[in-house]
N, C-alpha and C. Protein backbone atom coordinates (compact mmCIF):
# COMPACT_ATOMS: atom_id res chain seq x y z
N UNK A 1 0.80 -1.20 0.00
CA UNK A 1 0.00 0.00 0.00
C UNK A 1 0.84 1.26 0.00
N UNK A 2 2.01 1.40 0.23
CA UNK A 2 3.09 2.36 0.43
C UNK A 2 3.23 3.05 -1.35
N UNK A 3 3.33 2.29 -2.05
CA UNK A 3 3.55 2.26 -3.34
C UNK A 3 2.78 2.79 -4.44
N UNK A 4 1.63 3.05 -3.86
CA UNK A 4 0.52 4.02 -4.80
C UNK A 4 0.76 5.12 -3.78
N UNK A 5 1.21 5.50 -2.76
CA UNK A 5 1.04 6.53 -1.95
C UNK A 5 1.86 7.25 -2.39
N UNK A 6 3.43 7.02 -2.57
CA UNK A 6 4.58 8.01 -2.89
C UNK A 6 4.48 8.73 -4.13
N UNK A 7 4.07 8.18 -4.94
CA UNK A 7 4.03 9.09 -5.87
C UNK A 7 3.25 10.40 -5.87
N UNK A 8 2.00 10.00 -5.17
CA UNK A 8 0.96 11.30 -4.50
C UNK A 8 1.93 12.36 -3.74
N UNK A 9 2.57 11.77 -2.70
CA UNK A 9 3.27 12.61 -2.21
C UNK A 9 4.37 13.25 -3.03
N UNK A 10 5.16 12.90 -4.22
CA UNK A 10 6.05 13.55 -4.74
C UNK A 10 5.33 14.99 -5.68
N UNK A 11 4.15 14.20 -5.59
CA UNK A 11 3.13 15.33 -6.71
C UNK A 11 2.98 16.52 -5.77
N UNK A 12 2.61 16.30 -4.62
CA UNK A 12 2.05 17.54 -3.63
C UNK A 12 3.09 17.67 -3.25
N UNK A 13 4.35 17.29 -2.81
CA UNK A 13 5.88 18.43 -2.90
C UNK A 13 5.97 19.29 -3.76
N UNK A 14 5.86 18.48 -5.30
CA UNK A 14 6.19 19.28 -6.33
C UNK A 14 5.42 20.52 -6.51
N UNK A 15 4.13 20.53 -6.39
CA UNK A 15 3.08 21.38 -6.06
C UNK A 15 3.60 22.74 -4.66
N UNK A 16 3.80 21.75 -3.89
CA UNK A 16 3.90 23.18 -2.90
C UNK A 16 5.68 23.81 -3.08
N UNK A 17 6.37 23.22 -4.01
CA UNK A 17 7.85 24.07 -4.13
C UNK A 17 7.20 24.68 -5.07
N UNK A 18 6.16 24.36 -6.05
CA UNK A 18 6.47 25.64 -7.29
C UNK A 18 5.63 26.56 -6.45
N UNK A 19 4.63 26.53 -5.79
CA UNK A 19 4.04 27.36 -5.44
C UNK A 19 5.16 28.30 -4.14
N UNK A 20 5.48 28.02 -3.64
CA UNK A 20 6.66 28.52 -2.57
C UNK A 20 7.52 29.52 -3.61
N UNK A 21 8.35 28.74 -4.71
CA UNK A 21 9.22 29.79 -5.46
C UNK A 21 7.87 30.72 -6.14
N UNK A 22 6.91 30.64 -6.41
CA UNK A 22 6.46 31.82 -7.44
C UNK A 22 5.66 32.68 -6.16
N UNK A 23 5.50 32.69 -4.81
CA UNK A 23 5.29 33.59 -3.95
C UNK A 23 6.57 34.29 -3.53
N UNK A 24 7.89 33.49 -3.78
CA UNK A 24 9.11 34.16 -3.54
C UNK A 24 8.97 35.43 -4.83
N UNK A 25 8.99 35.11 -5.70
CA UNK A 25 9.07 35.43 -7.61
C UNK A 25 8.48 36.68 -7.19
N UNK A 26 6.56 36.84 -6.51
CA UNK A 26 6.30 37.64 -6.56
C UNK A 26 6.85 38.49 -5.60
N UNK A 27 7.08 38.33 -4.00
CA UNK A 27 7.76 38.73 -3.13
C UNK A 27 8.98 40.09 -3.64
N UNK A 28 9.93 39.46 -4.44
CA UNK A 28 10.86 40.05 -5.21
C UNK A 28 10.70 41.42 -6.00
N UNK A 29 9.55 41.19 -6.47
CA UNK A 29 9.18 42.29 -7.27
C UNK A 29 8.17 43.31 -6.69
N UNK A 30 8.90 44.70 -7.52
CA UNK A 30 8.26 45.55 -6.56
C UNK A 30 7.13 46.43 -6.65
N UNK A 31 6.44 46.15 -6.04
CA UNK A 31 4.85 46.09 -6.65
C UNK A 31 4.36 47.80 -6.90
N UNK A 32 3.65 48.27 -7.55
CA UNK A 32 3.04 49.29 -8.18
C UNK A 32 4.13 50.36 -8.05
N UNK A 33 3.60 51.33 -7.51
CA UNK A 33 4.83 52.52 -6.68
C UNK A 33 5.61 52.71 -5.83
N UNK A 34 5.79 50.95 -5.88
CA UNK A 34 6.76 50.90 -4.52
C UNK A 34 8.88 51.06 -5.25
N UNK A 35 9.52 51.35 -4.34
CA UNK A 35 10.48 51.49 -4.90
C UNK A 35 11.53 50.17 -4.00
N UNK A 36 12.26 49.71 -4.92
CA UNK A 36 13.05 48.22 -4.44
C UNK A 36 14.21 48.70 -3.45
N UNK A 37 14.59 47.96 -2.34
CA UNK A 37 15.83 48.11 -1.90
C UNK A 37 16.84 48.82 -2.21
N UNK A 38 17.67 48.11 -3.61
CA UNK A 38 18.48 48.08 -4.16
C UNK A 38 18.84 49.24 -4.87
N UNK A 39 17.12 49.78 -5.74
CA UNK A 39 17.20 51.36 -5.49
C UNK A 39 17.49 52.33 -4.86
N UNK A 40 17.03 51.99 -3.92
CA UNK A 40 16.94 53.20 -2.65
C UNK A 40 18.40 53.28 -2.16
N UNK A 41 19.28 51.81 -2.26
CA UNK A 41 20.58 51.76 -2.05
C UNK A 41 21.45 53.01 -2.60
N UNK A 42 21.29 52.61 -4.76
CA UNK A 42 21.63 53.23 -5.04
C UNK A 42 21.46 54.94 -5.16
N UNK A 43 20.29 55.31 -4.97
CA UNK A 43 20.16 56.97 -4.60
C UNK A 43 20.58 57.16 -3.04
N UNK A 44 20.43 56.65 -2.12
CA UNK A 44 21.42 56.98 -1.04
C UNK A 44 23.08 57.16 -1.16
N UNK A 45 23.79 56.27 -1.96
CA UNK A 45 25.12 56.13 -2.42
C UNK A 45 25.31 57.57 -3.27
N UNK A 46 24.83 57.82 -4.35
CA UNK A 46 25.14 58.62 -4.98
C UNK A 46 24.45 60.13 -4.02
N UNK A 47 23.84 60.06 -3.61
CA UNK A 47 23.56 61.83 -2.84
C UNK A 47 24.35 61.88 -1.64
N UNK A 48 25.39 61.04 -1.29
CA UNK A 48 26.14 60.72 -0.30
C UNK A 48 27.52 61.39 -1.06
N UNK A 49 27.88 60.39 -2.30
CA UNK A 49 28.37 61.16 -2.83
C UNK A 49 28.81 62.93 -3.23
N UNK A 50 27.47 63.63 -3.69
CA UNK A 50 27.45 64.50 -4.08
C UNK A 50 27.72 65.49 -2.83
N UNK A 51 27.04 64.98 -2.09
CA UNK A 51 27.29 66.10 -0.29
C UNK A 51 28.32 65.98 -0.13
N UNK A 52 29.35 64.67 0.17
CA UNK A 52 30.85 64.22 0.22
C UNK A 52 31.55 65.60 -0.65
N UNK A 53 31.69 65.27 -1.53
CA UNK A 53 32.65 65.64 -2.67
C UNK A 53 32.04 67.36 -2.43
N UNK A 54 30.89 67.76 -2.71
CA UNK A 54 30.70 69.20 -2.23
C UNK A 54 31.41 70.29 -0.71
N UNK A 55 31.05 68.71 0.12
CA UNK A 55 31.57 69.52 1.53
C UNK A 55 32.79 69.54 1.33
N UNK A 56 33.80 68.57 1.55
CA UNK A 56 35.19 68.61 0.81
C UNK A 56 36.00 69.64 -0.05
N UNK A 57 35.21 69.95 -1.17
CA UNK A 57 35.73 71.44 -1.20
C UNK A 57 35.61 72.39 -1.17
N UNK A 58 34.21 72.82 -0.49
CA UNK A 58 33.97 74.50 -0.03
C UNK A 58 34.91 74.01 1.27
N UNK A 59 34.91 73.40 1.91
CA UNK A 59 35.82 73.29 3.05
C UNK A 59 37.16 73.69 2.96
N UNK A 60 37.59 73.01 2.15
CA UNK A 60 38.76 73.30 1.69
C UNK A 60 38.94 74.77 1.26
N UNK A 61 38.15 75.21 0.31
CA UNK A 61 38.28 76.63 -0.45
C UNK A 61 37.97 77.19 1.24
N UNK A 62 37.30 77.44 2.08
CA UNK A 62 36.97 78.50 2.73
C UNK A 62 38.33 77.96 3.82
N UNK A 63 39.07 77.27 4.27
CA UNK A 63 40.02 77.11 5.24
C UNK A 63 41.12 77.98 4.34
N UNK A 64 41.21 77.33 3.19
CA UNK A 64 42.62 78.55 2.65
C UNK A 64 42.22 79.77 2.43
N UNK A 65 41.17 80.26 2.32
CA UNK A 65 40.56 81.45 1.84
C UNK A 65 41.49 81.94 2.82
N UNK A 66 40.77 81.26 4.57
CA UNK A 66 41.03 82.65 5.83
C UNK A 66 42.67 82.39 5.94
N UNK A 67 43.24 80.91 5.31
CA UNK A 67 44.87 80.95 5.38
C UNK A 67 45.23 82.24 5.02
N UNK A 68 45.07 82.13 3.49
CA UNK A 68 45.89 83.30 2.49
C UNK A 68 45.42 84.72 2.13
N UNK A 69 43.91 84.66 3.06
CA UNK A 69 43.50 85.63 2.89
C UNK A 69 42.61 86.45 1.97
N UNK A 70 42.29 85.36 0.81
CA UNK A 70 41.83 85.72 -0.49
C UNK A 70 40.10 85.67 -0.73
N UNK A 71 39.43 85.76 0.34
CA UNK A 71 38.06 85.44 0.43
C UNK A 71 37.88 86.25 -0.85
N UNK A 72 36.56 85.67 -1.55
CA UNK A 72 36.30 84.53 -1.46
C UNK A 72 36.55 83.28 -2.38
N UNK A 73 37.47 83.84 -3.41
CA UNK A 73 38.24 83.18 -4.41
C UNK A 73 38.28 81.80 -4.22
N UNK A 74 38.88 81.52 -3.59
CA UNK A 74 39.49 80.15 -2.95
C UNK A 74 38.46 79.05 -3.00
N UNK A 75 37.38 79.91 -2.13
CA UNK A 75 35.65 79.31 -1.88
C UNK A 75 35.15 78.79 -3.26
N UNK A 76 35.32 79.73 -3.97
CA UNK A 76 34.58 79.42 -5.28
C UNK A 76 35.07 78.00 -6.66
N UNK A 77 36.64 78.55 -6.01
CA UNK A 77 37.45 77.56 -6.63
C UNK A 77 36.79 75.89 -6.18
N UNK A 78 37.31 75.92 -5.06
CA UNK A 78 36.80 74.79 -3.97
C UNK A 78 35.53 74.04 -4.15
N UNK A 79 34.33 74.85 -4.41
CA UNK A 79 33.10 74.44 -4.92
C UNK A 79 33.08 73.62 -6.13
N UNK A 80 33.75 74.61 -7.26
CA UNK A 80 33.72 73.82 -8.99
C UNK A 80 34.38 72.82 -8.91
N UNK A 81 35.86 72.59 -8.04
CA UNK A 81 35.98 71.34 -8.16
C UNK A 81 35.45 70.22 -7.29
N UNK A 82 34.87 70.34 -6.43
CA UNK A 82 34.05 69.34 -5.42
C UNK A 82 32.83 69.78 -6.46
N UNK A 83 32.16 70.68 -7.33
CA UNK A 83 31.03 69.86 -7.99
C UNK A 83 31.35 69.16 -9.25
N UNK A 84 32.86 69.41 -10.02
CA UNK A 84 32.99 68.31 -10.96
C UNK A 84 34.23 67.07 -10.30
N UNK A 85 34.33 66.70 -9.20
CA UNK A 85 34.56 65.23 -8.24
C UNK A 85 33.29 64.81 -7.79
N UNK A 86 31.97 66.15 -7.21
CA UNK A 86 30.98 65.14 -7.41
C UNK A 86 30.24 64.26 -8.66
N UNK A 87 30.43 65.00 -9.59
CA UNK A 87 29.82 64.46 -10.80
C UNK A 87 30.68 63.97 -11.91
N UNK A 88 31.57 63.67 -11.46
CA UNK A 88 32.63 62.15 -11.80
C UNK A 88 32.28 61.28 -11.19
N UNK A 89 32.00 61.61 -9.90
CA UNK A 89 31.68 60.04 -8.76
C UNK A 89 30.30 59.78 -9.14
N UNK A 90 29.15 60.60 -9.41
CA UNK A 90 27.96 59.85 -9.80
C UNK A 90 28.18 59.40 -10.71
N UNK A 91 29.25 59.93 -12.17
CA UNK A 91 29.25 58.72 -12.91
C UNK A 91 29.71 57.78 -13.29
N UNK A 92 30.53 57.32 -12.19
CA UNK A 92 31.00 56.65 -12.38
C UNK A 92 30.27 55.08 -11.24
N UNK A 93 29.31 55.83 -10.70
CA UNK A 93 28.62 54.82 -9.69
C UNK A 93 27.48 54.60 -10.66
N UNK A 94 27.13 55.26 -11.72
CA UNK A 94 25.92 54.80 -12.46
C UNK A 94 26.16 53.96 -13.42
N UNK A 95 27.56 54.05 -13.84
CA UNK A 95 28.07 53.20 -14.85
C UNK A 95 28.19 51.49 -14.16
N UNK A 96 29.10 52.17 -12.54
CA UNK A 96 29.01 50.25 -12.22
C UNK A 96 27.93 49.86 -11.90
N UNK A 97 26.76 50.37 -11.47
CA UNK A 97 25.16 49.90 -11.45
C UNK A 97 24.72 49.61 -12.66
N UNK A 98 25.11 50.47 -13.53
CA UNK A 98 24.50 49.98 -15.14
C UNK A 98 25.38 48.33 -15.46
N UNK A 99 26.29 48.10 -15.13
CA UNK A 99 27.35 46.92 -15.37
C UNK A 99 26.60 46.21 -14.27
N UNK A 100 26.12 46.28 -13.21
CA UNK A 100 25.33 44.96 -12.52
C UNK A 100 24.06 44.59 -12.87
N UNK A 101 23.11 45.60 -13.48
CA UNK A 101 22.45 45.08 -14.10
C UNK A 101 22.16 44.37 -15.35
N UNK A 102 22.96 45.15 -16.23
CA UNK A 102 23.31 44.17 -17.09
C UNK A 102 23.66 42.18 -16.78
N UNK A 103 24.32 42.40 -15.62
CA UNK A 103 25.31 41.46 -15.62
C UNK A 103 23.88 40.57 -14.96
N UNK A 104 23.31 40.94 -13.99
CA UNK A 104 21.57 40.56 -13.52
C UNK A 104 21.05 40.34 -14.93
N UNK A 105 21.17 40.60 -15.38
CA UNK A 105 20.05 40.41 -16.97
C UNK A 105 20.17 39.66 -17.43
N UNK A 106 21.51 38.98 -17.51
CA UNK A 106 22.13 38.32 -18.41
C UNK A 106 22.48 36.76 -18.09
N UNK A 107 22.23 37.07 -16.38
CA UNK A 107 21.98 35.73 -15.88
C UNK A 107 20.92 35.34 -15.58
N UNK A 108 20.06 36.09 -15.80
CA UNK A 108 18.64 35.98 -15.44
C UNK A 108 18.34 35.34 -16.75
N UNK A 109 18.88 35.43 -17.94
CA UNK A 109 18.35 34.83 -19.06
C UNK A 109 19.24 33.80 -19.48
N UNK A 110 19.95 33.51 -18.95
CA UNK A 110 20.55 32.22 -18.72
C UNK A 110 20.34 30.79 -17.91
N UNK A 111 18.90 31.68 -16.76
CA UNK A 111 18.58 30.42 -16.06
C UNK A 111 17.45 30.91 -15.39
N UNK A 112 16.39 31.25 -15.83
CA UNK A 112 15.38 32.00 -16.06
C UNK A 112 14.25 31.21 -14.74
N UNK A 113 14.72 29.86 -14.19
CA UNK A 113 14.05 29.16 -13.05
C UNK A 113 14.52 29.95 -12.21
N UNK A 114 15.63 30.18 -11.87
CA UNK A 114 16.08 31.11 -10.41
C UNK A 114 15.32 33.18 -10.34
């Protein structure tokens, strides 16, 4: 009697893993207006960035300003280049996000069960 039973049971495993991965499947995805993790990662990283690289050199420009005396020259200097180090560093953080998704894409269509 064991022997008509197992197979029932391999059916209702099989049944409750696909159903388990496609509540994961949906889980994953991010539903209407919601925004994903991984997003939110990346706009935290990059406006982290941009404040970084900004404070950095008005800081800089306004400490030598009161060194050498040259207010506010220095300041201004200090700014343009902390806003083009900030906007080297965003793009260069959008480029390696653009390279992981890709690289997500590409394995995703390589094995399209996971």
């Amino acid at each position: 009697m064991a022997e008509p039973d197992k197979p029932s049971q391999l059916q209702d495993l099989d049944r409750r893993l696909k159903a388990v991965r496609e509540r994961r499947r949906q889980a994953e995805r991010p539903r209407g207006g919601a925004v994903s993790s991984r997003g939110m990662g990346a706009g935290f990283r990059i406006a982290v960035e941009l404040l970084a690289a900004l404070v950095v050199g008005v800081g800089l420009g306004l400490v030598l300003d009161r060194w050498f005396g040259t207010t506010p020259w220095l300041l201004i200097v200090g700014f343009c280049l902390g806003s083009a180090a900030a906007l080297r560093n965003v793009m260069r953080t959008a480029e390696q996000l653009e390279a992981e998704r890709k690289r997500a894409k590409a394995e995703q269509r390589r094995d399209p069960s996971s």
